[in-house]
C-alpha atoms as a PDB file:
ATOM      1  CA  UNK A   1     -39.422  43.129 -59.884  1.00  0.00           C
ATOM      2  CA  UNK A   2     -42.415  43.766 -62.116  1.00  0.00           C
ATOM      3  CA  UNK A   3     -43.438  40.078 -62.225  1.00  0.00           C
ATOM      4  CA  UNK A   4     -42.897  40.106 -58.095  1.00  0.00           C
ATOM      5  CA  UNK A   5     -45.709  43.542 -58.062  1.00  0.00           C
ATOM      6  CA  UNK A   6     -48.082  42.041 -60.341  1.00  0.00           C
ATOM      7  CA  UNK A   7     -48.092  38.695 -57.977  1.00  0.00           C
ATOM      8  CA  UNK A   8     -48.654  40.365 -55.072  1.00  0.00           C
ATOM      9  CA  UNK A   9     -50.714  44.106 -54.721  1.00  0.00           C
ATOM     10  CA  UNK A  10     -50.317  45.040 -51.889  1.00  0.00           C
ATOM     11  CA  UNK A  11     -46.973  46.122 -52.209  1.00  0.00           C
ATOM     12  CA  UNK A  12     -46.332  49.486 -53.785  1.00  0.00           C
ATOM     13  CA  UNK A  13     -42.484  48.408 -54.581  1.00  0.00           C
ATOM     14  CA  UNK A  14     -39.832  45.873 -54.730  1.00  0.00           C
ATOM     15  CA  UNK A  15     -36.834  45.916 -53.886  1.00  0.00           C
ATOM     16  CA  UNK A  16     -33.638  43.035 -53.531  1.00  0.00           C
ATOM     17  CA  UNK A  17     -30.435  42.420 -52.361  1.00  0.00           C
ATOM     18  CA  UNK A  18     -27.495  43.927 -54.679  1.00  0.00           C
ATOM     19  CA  UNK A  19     -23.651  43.866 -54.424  1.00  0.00           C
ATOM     20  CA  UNK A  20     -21.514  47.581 -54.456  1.00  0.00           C
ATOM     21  CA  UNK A  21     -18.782  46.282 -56.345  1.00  0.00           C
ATOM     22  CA  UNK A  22     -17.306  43.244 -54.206  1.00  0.00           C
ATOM     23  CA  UNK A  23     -19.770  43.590 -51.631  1.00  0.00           C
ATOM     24  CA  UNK A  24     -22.667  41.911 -50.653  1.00  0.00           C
ATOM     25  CA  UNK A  25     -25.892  44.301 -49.763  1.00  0.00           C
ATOM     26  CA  UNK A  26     -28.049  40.988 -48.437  1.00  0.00           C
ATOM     27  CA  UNK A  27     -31.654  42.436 -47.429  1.00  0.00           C
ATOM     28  CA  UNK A  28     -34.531  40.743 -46.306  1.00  0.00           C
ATOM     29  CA  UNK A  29     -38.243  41.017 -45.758  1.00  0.00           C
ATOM     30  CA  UNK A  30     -39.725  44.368 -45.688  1.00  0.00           C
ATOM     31  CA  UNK A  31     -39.740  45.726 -41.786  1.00  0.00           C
ATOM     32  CA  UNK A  32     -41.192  48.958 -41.228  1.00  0.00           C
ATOM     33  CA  UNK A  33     -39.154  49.328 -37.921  1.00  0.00           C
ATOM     34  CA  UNK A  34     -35.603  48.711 -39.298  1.00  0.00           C
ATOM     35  CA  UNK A  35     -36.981  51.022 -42.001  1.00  0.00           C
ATOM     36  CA  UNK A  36     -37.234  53.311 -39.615  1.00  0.00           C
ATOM     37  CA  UNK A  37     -33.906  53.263 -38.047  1.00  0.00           C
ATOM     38  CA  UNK A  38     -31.503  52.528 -41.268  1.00  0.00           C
ATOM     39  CA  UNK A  39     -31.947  53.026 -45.073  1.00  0.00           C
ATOM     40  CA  UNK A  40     -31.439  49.600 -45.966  1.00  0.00           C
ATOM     41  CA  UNK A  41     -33.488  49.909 -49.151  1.00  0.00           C
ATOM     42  CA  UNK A  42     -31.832  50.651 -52.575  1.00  0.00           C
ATOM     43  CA  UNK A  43     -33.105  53.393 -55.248  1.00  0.00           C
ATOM     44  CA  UNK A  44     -32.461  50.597 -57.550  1.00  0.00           C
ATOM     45  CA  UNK A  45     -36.142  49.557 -57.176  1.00  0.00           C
ATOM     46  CA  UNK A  46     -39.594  49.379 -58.899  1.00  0.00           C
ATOM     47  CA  UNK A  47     -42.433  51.445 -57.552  1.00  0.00           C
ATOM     48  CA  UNK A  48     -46.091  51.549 -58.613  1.00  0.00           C
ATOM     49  CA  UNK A  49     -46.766  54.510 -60.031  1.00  0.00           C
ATOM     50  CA  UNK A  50     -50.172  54.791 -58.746  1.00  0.00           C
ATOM     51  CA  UNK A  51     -48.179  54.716 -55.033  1.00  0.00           C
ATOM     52  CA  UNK A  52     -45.395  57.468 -55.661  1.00  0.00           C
ATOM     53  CA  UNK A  53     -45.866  59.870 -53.160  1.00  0.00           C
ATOM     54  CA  UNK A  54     -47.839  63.383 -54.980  1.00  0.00           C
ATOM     55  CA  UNK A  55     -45.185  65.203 -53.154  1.00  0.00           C
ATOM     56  CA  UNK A  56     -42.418  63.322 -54.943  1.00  0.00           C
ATOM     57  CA  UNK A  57     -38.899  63.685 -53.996  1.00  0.00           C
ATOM     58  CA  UNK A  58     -37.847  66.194 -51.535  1.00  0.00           C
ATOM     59  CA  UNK A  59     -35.631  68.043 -53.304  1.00  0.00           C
ATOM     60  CA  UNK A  60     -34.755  70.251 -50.309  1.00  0.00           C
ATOM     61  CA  UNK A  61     -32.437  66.808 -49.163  1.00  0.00           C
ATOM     62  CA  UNK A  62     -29.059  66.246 -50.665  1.00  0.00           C
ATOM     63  CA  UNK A  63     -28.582  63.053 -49.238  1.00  0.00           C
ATOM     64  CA  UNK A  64     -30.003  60.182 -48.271  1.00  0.00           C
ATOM     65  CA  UNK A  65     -33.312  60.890 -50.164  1.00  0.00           C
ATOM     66  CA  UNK A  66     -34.433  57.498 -51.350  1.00  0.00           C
ATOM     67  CA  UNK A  67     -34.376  56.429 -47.573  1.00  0.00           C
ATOM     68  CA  UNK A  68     -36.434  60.023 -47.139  1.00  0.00           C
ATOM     69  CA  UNK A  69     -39.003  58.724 -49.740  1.00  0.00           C
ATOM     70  CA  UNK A  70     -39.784  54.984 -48.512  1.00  0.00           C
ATOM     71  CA  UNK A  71     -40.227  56.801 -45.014  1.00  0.00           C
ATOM     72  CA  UNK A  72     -43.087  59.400 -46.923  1.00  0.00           C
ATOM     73  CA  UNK A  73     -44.480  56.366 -48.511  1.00  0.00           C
ATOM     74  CA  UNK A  74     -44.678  54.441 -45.154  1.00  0.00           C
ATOM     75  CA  UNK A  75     -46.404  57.251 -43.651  1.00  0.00           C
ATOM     76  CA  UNK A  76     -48.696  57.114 -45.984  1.00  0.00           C
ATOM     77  CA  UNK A  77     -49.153  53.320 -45.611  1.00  0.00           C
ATOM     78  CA  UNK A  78     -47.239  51.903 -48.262  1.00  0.00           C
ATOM     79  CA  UNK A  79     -45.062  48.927 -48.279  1.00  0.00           C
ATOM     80  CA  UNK A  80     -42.490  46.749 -49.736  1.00  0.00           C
ATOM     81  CA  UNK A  81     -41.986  43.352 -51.141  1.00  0.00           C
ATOM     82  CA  UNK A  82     -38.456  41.796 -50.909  1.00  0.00           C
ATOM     83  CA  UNK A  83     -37.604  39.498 -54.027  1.00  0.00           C
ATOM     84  CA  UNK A  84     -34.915  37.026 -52.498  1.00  0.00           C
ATOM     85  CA  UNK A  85     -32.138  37.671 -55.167  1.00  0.00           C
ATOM     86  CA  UNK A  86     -29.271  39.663 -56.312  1.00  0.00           C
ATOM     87  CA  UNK A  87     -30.168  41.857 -59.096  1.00  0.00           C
ATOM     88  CA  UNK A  88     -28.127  44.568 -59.827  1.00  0.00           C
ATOM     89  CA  UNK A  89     -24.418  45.730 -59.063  1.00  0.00           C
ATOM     90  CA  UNK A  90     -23.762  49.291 -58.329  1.00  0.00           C
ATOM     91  CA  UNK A  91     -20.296  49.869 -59.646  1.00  0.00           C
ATOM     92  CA  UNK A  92     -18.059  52.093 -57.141  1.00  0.00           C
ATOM     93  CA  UNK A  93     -16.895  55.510 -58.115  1.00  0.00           C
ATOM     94  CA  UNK A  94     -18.598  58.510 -59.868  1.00  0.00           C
ATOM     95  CA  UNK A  95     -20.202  61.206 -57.502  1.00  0.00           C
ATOM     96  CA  UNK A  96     -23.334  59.502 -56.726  1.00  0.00           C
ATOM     97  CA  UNK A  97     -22.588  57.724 -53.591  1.00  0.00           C
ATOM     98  CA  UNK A  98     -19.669  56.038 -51.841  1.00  0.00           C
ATOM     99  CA  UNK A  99     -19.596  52.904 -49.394  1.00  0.00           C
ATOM    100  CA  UNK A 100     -17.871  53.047 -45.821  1.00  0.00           C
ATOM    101  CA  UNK A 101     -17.304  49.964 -43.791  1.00  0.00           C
ATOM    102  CA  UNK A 102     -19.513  50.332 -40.774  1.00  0.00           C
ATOM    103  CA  UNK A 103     -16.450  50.970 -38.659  1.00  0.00           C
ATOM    104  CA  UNK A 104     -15.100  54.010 -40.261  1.00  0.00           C
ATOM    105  CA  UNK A 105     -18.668  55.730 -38.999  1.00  0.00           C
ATOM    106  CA  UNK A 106     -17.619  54.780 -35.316  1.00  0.00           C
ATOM    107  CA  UNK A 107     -14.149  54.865 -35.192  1.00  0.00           C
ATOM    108  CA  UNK A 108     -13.521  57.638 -38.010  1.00  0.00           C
ATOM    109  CA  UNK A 109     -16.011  60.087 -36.747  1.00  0.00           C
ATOM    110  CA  UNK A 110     -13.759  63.003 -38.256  1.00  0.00           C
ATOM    111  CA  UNK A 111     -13.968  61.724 -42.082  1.00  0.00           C
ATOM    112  CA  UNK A 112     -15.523  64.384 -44.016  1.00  0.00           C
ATOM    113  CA  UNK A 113     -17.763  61.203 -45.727  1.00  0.00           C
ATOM    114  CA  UNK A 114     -18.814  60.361 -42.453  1.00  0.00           C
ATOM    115  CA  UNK A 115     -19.872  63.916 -40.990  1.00  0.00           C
ATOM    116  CA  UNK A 116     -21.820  64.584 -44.484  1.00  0.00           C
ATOM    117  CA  UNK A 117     -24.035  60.987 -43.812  1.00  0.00           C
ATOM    118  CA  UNK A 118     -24.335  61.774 -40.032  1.00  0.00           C
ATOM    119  CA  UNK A 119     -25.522  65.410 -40.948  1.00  0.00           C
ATOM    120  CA  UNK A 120     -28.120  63.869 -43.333  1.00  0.00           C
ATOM    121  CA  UNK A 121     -28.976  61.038 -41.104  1.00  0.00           C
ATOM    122  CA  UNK A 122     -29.998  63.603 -39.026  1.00  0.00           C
ATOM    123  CA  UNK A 123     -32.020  65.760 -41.789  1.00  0.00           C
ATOM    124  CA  UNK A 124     -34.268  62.510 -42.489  1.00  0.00           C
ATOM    125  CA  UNK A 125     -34.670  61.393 -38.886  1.00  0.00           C
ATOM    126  CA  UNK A 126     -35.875  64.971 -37.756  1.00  0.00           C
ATOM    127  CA  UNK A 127     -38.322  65.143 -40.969  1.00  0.00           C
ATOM    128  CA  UNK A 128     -39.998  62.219 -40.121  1.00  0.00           C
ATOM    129  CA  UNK A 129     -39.931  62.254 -36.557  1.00  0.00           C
ATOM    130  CA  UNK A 130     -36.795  59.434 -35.852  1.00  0.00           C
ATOM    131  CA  UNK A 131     -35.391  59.218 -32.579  1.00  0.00           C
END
């Protein structure tokens, strides 16, 4: 990720595709419209530190709040550079974070796990003006 940054400055972070255990996160090019509709973008990434937001993380959001801070640093004109590889595996488990299939958030609407990430969904999207 470094080397990708120091080829190419106008990005203010990398990011890449990563697996969650079995599964297969594949991302692609940085899109500031998906960005603003989905986190697709991992914590697991490299950010100049002359481009952190001054505000830093919002500590006021529980969840969700690396999607929170690539939508500050949009704002504020930043952007991302894709590197076209896998490079990291989040193991499952701990308290950190958990994975749904994207059916259990339609068809499972009642899942505690589901209301939490609809709640904060909702938390991110009303900060930043979303839908």
């Amino acid at each position: 990720m470094w080397s990708a940054l120091e080829q190419n400055w106008n990005a203010s972070y990398a990011y890449s595709s990563f697996r969650w255990g079995r599964k297969l996160f594949k991302l692609g090019e940085f899109d500031p419209e998906k960005l603003k509709t989905m986190p697709y973008i991992h914590t697991m990434s490299l950010i100049r530190t002359k481009d952190f937001p001054a505000s830093g993380w919002d500590e006021n959001i529980k969840k969700l709040q690396d999607w929170d801070l690539w939508l500050t640093m949009l704002a504020e004109g930043k952007t991302g550079l894709f590197i076209p590889q896998v490079l990291f595996t989040v193991a499952p488990g701990g308290t950190i974070s958990t994975w749904l299939p994207a059916a259990a958030y339609k068809l499972l609407p009642f899942l505690p796990a589901v209301k939490k990430y609809k709640a904060a969904l909702k938390i991110v999207k009303d900060k930043h003006g979303l839908e």
